[in-house]
C-alpha atoms as a PDB file:
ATOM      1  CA  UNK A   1      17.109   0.559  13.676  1.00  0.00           C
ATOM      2  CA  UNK A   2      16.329  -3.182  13.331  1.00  0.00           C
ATOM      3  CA  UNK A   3      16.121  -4.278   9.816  1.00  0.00           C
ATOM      4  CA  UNK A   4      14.895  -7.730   8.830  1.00  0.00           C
ATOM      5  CA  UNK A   5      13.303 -10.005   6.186  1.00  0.00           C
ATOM      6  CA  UNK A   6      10.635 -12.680   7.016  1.00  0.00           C
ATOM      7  CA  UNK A   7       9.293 -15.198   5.513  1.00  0.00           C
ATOM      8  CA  UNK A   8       4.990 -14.368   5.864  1.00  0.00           C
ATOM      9  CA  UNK A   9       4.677 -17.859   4.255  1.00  0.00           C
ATOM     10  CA  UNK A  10       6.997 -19.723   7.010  1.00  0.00           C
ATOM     11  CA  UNK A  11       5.114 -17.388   9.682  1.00  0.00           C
ATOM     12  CA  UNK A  12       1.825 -18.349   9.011  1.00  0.00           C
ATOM     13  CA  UNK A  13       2.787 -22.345   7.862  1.00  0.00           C
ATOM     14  CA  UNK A  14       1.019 -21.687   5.047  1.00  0.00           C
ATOM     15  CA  UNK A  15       2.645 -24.187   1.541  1.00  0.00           C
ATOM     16  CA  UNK A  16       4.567 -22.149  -0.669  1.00  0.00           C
ATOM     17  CA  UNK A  17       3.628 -24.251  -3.615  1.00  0.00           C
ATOM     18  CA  UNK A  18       4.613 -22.262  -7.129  1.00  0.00           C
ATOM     19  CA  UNK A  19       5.125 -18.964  -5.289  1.00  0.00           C
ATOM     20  CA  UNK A  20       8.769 -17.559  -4.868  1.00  0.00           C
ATOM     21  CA  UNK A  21       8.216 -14.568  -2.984  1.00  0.00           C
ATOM     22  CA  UNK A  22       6.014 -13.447   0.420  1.00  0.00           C
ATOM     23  CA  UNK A  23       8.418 -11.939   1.911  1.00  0.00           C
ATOM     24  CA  UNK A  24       8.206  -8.502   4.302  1.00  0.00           C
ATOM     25  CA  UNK A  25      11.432  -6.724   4.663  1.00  0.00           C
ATOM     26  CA  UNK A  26      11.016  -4.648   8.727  1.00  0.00           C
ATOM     27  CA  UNK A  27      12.477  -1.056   9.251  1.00  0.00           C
ATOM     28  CA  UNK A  28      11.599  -0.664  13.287  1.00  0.00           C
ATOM     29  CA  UNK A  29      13.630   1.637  15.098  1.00  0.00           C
ATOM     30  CA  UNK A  30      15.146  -0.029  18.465  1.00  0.00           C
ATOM     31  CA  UNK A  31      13.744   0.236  21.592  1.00  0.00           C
ATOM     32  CA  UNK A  32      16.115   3.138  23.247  1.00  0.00           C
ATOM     33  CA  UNK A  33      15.911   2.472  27.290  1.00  0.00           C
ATOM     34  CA  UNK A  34      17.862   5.711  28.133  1.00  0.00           C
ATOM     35  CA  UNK A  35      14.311   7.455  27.323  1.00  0.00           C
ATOM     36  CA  UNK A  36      11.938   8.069  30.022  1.00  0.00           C
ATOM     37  CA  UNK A  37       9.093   6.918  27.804  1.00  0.00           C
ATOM     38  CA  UNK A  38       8.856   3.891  25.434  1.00  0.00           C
ATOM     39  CA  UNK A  39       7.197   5.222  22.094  1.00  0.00           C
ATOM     40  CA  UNK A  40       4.349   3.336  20.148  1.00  0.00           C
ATOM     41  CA  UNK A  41       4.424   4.011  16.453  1.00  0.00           C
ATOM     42  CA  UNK A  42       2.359   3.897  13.542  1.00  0.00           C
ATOM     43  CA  UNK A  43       2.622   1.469  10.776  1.00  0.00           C
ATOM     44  CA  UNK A  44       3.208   1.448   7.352  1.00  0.00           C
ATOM     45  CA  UNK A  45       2.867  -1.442   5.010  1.00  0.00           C
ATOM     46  CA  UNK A  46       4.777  -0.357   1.632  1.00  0.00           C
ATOM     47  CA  UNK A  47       3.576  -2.002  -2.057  1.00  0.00           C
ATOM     48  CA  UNK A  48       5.643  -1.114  -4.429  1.00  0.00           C
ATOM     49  CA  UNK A  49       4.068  -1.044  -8.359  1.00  0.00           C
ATOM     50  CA  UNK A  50       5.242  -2.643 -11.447  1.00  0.00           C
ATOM     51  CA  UNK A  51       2.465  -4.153 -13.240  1.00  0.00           C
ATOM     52  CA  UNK A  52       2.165  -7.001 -11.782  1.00  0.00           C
ATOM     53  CA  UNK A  53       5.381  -8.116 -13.974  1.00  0.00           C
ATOM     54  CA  UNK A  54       7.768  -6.623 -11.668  1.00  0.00           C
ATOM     55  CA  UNK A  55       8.156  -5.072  -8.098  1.00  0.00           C
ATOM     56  CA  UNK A  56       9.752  -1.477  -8.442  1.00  0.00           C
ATOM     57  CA  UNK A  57      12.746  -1.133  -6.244  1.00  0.00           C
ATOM     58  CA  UNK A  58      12.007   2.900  -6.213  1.00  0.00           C
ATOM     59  CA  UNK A  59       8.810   2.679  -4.793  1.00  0.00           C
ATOM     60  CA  UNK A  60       9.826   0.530  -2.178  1.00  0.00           C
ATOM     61  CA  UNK A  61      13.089   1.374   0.180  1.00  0.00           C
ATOM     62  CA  UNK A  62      12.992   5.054  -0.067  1.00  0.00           C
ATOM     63  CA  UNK A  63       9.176   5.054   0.694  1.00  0.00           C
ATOM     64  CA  UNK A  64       9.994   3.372   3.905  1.00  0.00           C
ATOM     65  CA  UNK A  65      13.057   4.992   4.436  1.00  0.00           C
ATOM     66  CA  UNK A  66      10.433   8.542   4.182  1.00  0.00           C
ATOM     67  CA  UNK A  67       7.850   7.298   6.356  1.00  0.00           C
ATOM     68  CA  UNK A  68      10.397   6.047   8.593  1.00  0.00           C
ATOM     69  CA  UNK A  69      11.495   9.481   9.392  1.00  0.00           C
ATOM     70  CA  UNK A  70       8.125  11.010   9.740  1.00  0.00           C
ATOM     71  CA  UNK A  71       7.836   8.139  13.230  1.00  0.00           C
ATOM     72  CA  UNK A  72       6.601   5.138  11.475  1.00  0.00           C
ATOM     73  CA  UNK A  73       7.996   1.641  11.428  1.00  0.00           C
ATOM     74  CA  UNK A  74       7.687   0.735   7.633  1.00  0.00           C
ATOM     75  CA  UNK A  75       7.782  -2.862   5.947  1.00  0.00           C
ATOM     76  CA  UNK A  76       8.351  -3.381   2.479  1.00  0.00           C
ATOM     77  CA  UNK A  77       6.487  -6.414   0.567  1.00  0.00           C
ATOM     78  CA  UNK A  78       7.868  -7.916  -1.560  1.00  0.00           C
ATOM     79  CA  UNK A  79       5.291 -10.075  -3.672  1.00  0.00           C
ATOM     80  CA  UNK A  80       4.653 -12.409  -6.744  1.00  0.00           C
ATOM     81  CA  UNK A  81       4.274 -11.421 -10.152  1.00  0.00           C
ATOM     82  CA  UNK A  82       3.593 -12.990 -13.211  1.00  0.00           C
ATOM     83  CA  UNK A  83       2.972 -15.559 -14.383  1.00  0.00           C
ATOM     84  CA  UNK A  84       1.765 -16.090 -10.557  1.00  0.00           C
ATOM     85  CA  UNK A  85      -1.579 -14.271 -10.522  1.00  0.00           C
ATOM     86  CA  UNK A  86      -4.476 -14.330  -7.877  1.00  0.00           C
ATOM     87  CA  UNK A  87      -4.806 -15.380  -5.391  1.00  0.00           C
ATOM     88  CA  UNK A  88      -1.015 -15.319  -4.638  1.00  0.00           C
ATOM     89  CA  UNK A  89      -0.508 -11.511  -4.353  1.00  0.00           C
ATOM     90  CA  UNK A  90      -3.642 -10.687  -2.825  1.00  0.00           C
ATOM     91  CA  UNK A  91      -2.960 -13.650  -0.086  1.00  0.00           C
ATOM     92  CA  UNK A  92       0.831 -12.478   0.437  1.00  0.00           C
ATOM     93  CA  UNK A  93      -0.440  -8.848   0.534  1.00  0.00           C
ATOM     94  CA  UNK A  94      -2.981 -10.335   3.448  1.00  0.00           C
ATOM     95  CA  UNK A  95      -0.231 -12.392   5.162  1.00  0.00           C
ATOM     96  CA  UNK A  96       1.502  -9.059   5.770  1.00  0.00           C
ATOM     97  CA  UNK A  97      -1.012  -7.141   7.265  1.00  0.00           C
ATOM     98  CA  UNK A  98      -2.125  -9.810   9.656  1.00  0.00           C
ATOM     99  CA  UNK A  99       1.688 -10.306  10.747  1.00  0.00           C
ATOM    100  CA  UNK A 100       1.706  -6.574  11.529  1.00  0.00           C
ATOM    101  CA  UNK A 101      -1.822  -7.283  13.661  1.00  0.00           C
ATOM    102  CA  UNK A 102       0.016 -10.330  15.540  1.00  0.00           C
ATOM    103  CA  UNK A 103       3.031  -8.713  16.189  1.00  0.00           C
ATOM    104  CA  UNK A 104       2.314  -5.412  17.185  1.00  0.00           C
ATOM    105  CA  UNK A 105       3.297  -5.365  20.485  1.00  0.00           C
ATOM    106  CA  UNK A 106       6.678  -7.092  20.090  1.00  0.00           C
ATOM    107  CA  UNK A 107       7.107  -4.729  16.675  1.00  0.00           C
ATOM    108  CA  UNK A 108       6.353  -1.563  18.540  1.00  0.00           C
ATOM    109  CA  UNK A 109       3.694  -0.572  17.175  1.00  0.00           C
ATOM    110  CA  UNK A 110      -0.024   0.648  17.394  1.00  0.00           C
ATOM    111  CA  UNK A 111      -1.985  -2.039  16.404  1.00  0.00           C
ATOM    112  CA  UNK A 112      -4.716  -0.139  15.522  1.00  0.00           C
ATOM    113  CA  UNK A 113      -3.188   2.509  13.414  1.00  0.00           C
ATOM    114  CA  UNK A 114      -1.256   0.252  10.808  1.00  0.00           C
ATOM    115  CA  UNK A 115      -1.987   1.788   6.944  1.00  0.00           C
ATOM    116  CA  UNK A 116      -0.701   0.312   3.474  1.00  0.00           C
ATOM    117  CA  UNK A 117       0.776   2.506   0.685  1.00  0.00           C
ATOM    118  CA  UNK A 118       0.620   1.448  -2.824  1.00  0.00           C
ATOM    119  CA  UNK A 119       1.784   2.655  -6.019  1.00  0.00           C
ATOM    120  CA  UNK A 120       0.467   1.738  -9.784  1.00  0.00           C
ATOM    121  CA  UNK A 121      -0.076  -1.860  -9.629  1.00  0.00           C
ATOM    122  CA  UNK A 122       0.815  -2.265  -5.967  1.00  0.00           C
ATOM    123  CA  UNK A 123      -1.449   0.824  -5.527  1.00  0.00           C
ATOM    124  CA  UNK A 124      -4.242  -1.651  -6.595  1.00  0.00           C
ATOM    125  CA  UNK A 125      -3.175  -4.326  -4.205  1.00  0.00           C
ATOM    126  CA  UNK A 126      -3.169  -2.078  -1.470  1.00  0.00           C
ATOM    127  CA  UNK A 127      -6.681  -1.160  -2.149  1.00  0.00           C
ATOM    128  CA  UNK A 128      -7.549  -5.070  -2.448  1.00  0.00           C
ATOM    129  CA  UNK A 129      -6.783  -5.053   0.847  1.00  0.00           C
ATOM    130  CA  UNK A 130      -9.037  -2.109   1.656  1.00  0.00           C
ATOM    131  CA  UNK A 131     -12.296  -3.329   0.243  1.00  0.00           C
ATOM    132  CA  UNK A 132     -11.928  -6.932  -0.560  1.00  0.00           C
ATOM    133  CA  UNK A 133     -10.315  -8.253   2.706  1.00  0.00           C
ATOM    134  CA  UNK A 134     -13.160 -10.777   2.659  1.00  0.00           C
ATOM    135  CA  UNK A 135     -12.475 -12.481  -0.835  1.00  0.00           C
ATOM    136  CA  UNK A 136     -13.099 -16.057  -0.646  1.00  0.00           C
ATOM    137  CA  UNK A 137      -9.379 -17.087  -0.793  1.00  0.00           C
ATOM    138  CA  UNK A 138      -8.532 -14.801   2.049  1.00  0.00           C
ATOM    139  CA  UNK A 139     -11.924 -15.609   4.092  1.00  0.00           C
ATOM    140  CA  UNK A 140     -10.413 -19.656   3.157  1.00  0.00           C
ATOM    141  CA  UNK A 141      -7.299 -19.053   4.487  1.00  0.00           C
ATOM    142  CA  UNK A 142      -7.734 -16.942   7.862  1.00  0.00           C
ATOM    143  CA  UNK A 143     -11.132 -17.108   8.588  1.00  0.00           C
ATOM    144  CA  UNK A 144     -12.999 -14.322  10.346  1.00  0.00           C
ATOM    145  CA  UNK A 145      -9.323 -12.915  10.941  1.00  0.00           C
ATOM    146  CA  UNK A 146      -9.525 -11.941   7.686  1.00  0.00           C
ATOM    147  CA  UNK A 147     -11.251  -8.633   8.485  1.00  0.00           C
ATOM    148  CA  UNK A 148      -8.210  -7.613  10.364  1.00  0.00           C
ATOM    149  CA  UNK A 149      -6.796  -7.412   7.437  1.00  0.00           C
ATOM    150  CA  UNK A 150      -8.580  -3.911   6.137  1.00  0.00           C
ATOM    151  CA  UNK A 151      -5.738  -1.163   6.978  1.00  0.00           C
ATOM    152  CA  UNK A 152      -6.715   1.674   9.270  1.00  0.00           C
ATOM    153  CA  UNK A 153      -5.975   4.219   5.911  1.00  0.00           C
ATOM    154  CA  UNK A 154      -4.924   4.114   2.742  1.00  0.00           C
ATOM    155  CA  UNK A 155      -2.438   6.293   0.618  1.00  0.00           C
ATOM    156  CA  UNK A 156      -3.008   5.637  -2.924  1.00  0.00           C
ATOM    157  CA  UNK A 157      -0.263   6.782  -5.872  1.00  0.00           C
ATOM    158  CA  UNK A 158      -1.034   6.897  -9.624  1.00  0.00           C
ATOM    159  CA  UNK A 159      -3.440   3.807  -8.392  1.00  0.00           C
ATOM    160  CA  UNK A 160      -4.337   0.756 -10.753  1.00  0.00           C
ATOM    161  CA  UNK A 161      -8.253   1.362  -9.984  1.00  0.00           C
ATOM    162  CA  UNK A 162     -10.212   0.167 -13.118  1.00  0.00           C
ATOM    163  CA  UNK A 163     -11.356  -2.524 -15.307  1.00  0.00           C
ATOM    164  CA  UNK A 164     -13.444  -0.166 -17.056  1.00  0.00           C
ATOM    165  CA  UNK A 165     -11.269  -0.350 -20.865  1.00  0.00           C
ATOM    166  CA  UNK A 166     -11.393   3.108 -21.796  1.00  0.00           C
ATOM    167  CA  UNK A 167      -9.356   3.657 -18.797  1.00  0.00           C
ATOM    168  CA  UNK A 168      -7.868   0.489 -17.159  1.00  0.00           C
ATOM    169  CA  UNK A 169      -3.860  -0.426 -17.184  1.00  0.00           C
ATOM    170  CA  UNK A 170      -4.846  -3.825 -19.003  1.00  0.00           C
ATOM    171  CA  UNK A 171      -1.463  -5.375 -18.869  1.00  0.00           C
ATOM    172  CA  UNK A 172      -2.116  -5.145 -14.509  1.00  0.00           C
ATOM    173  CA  UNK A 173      -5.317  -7.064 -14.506  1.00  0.00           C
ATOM    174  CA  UNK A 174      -4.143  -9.750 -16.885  1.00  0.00           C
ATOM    175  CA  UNK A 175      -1.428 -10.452 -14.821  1.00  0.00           C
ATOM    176  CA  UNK A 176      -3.388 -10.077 -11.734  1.00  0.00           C
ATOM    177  CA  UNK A 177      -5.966 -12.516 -12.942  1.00  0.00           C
ATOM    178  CA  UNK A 178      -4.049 -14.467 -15.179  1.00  0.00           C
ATOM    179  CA  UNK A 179      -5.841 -13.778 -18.162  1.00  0.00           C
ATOM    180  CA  UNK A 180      -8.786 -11.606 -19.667  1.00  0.00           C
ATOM    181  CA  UNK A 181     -11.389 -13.287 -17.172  1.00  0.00           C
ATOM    182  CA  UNK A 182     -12.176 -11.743 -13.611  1.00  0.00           C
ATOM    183  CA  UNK A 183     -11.316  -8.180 -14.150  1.00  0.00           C
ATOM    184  CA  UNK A 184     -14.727  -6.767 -13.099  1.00  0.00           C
ATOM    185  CA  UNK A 185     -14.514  -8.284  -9.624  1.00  0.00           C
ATOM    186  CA  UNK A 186     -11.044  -6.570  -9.141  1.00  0.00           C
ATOM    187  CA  UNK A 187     -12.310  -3.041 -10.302  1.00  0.00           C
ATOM    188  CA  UNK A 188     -11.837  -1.401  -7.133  1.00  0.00           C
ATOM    189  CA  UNK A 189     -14.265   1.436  -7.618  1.00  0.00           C
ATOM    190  CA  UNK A 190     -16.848  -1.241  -7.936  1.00  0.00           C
ATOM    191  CA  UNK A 191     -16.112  -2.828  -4.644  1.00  0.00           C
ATOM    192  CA  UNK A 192     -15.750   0.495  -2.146  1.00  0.00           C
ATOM    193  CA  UNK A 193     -18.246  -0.687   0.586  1.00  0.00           C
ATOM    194  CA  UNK A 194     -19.610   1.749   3.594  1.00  0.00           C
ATOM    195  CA  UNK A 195     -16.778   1.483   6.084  1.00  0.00           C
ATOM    196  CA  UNK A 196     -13.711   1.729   3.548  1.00  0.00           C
ATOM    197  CA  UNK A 197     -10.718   3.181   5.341  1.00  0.00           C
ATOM    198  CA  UNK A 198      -9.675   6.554   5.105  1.00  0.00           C
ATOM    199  CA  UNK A 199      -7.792   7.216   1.178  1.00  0.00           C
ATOM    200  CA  UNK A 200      -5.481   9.520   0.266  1.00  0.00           C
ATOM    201  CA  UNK A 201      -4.745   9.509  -3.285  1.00  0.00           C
ATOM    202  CA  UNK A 202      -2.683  11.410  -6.070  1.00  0.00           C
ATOM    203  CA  UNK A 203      -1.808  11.391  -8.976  1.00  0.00           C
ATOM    204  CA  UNK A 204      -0.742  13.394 -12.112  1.00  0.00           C
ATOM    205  CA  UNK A 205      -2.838  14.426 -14.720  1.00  0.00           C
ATOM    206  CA  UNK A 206      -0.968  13.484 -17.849  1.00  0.00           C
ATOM    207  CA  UNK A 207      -0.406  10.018 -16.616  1.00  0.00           C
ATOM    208  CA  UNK A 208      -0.079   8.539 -20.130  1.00  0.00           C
ATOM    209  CA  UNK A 209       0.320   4.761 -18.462  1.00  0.00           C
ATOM    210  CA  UNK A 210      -2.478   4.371 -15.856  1.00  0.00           C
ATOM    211  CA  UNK A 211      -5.503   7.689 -16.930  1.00  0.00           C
ATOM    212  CA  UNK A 212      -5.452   9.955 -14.092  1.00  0.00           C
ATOM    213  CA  UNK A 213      -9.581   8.479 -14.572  1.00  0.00           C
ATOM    214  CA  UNK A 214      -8.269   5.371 -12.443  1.00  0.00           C
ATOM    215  CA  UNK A 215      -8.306   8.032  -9.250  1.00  0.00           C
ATOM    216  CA  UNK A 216     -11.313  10.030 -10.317  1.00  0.00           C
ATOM    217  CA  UNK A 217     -13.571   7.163 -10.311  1.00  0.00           C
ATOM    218  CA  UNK A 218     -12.255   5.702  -7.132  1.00  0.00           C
ATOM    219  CA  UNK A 219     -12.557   9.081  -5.347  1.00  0.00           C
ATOM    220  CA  UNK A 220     -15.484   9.366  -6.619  1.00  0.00           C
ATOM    221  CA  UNK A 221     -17.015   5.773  -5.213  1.00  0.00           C
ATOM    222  CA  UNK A 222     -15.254   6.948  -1.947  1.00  0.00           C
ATOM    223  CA  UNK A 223     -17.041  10.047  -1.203  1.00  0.00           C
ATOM    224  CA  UNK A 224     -20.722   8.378  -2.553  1.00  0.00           C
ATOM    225  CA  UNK A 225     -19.601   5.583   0.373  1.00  0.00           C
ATOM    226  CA  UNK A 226     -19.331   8.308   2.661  1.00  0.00           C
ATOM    227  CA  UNK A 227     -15.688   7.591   3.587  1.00  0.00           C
ATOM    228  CA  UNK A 228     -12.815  10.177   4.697  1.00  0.00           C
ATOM    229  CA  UNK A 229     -11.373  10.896   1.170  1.00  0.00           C
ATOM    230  CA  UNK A 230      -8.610  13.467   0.177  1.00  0.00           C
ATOM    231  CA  UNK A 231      -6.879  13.563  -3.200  1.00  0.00           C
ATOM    232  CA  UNK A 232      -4.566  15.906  -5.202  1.00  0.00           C
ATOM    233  CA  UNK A 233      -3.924  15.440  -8.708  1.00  0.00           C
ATOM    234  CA  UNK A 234      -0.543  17.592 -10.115  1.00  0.00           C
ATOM    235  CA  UNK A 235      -0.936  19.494 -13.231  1.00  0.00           C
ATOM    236  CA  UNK A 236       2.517  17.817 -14.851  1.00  0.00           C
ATOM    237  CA  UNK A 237       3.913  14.781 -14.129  1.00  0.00           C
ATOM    238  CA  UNK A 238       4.449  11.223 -15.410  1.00  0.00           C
ATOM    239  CA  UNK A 239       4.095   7.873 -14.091  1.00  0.00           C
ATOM    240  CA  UNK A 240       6.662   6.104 -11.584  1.00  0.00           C
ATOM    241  CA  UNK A 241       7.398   9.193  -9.550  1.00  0.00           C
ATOM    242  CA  UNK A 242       7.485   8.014  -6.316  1.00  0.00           C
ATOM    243  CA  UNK A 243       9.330  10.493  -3.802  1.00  0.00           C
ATOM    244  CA  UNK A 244      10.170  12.507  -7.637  1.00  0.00           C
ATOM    245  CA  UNK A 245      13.257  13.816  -5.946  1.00  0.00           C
ATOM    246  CA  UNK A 246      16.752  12.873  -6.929  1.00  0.00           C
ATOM    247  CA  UNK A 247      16.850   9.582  -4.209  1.00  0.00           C
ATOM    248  CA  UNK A 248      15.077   7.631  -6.943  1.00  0.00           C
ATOM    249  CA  UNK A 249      14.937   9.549 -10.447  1.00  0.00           C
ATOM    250  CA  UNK A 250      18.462  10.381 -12.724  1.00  0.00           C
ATOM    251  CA  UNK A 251      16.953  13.638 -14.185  1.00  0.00           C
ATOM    252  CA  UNK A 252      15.184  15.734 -11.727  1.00  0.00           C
ATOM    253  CA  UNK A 253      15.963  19.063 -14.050  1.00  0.00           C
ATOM    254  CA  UNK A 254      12.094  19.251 -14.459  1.00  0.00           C
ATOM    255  CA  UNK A 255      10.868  22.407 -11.819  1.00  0.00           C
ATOM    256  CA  UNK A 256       7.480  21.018 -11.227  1.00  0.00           C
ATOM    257  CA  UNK A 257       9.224  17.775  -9.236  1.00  0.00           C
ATOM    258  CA  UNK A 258       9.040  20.438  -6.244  1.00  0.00           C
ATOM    259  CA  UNK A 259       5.818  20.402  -6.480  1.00  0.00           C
ATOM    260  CA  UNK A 260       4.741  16.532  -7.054  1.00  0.00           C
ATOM    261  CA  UNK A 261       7.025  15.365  -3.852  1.00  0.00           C
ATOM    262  CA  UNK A 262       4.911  17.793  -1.547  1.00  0.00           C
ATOM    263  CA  UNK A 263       2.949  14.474  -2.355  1.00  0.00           C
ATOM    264  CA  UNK A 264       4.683  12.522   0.774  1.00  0.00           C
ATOM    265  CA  UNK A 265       4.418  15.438   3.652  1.00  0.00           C
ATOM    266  CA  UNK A 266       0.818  15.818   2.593  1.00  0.00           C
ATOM    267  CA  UNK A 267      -0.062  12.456   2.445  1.00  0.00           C
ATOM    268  CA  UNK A 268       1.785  12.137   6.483  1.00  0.00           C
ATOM    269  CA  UNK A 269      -0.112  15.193   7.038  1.00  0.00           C
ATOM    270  CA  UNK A 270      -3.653  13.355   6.348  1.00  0.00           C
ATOM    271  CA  UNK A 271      -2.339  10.186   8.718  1.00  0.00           C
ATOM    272  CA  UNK A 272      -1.614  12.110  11.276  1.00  0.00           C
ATOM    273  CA  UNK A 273      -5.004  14.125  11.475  1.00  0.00           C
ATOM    274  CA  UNK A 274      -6.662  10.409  11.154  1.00  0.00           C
ATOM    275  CA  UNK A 275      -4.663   9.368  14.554  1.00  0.00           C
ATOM    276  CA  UNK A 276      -1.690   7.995  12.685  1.00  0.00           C
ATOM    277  CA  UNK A 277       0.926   9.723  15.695  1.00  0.00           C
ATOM    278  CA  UNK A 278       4.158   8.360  17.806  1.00  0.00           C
ATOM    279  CA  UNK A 279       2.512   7.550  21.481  1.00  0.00           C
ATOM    280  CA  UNK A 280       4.591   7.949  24.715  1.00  0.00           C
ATOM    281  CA  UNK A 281       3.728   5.426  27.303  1.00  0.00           C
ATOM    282  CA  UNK A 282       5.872   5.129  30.895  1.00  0.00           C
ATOM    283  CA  UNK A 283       7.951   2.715  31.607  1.00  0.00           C
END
C-alpha cells in the first residue's frame, strides 16, 4: 500500500490565501506485477464530520482503512473549519474529487465509479458535492469541469441535511456560512435535482445532536427526484458512531453496536450492486 498526503491547493495552483488545510491523505494499494491481471478499483473519497469546528479523526482513517479492505482505494480530506467558512470547504471538498477524476489512471482507479462518504457535518459536504457541484464558486474556479465533480454515489451517516430550525444542527451552517445568512441555499433537501447520484444513508433514531429528520427529509427529496435511494435508520444509537466497533469508541459494552456497524457491509453492499467492483484487465 502507497500512502501519501497532497497538497489539492499546490495541485491545482490554486492561492491558498487564509486557508490552512486542502489536503487529501491516499490509501492505494501497489500495483503487484506477479499477478496475471492488473486490477482497477473503486474510489472512495472519505469526509470526516465535526461541525464544521473540527475534523473527526474517527471518522476518517478507519473509514478508509474499512473501505480499503472491501477493494477500494480510499482518500481522506482533510478540510477547513471555522472561522474559514464557504466557499473554502466546499472548494477543497471539489479540489478532491476532480484530483481523483485527473488521476485515475495513474491512481488505479475507475474513473467512473469514484463515491464520497460523509459523516455529520462532513456528511453535508459530501452531499454539497452531490447536488451543488455547480455553485458559482466552484463553476468560477473549474469551469464546466465542475460537473465532474458530482460523485458516482453517495453514502450518507447521521447527515447534516437541513436548514429547516426545528430540525437543523445550527452550530454546522453557521460555521459553514459564516454566520446566520445563506443557510437556505445549503439545505440539501432543497437542492436534490433529477440526476442526483445514488444515496445511501443511515442513521439512528435517537440522534439527540443532528434529528434523525435531517435523513428523512433528504430521503424523502431523493425518492420524489426519482433517484436510487436506500436508507436504514437503527432503533438505538447516538451520534459519532462511525464503524461503532471498538477501533474507534472506548465503551462498546452497549449490545446494539452489533447491530449499527452492519452499517459499513451494507452500505459496500449497495456500491457494489451500483457497479462500485475491483476490475481485472490483462496485462
Amino acid at each position: 500500500m502507497t500512502t501519501k498526503t497532497v497538497d489539492l491547493y499546490e495541485y491545482f495552483g490554486i492561492g491558498r490565501k487564509d486557508a490552512r488545510k486542502g489536503y487529501l491523505t491516499l490509501y492505494v494499494r501497489d500495483d503487484l506485477t506477479e499477478m496475471a491481471k492488473k486490477r482497477v478499483r473503486p474510489a472512495m473519497l472519505v469526509i470526516p464530520g465535526g461541525g464544521y469546528c473540527n475534523v473527526s479523526q474517527r471518522e476518517g482513517e478507519p473509514i478508509a482503512l474499512r473501505f480499503f479492505a472491501e477493494g477500494f482505494n480510499a482518500f481522506v480530506l482533510e478540510y477547513d473549519v471555522a472561522p474559514q467558512h464557504y466557499p473554502v470547504q466546499l472548494l477543497q471538498a471539489g479540489m478532491a474529487m476532480l484530483y481523483l477524476r485527473r488521476e485515475a489512471a495513474r491512481l488505479g482507479v475507475d474513473g467512473e465509479r469514484i463515491a464520497a462518504i460523509g459523516f455529520s457535518a462532513g456528511g453535508h459536504l459530501a452531499g454539497c458535492t452531490g447536488f451543488v457541484w455547480d455553485d458559482p464558486a466552484l463553476r468560477e474556479a473549474f469551469g464546466d469541469e465542475c460537473a465532474r465533480i458530482c460523485p458516482d454515489a453517495l453514502v450518507l451517516s447521521y447527515p447534516v441535511v437541513t436548514a429547516d430550525k426545528r430540525y437543523y444542527h445550527g452550530g454546522s451552517f453557521r460555521n459553514f456560512c459564516g454566520g446566520d445568512e445563506g443557510h437556505e441555499t445549503f439545505s440539501l433537501e432543497k437542492r436534490v435535482r433529477k440526476g442526483a447520484p445514488p444515496c445511501f444513508i443511515w442513521a439512528t433514531t435517537p440522534d439527540d445532536c443532528v434529528p434523525v429528520e435531517n435523513a428523512l427529509l433528504l430521503y424523502s427529496a431523493l425518492k420524489n427526484a426519482g433517484a436510487h435511494v436506500e436508507m436504514h435508520l437503527f432503533e438505538e444509537g447516538w451520534h459519532g458512531l462511525s464503524t461503532a466497533d471498538d477501533e474507534v469508541l472506548d465503551d462498546t459494552d452497549f449490545p446494539f453496536l452489533v447491530r449499527v456497524a452492519e452499517w459499513l457491509p451494507m452500505a459496500v453492499s449497495f456500491l457494489r450492486a451500483h457497479g462500485f467492483t475491483v476490475q481485472r484487465q490483462d496485462r
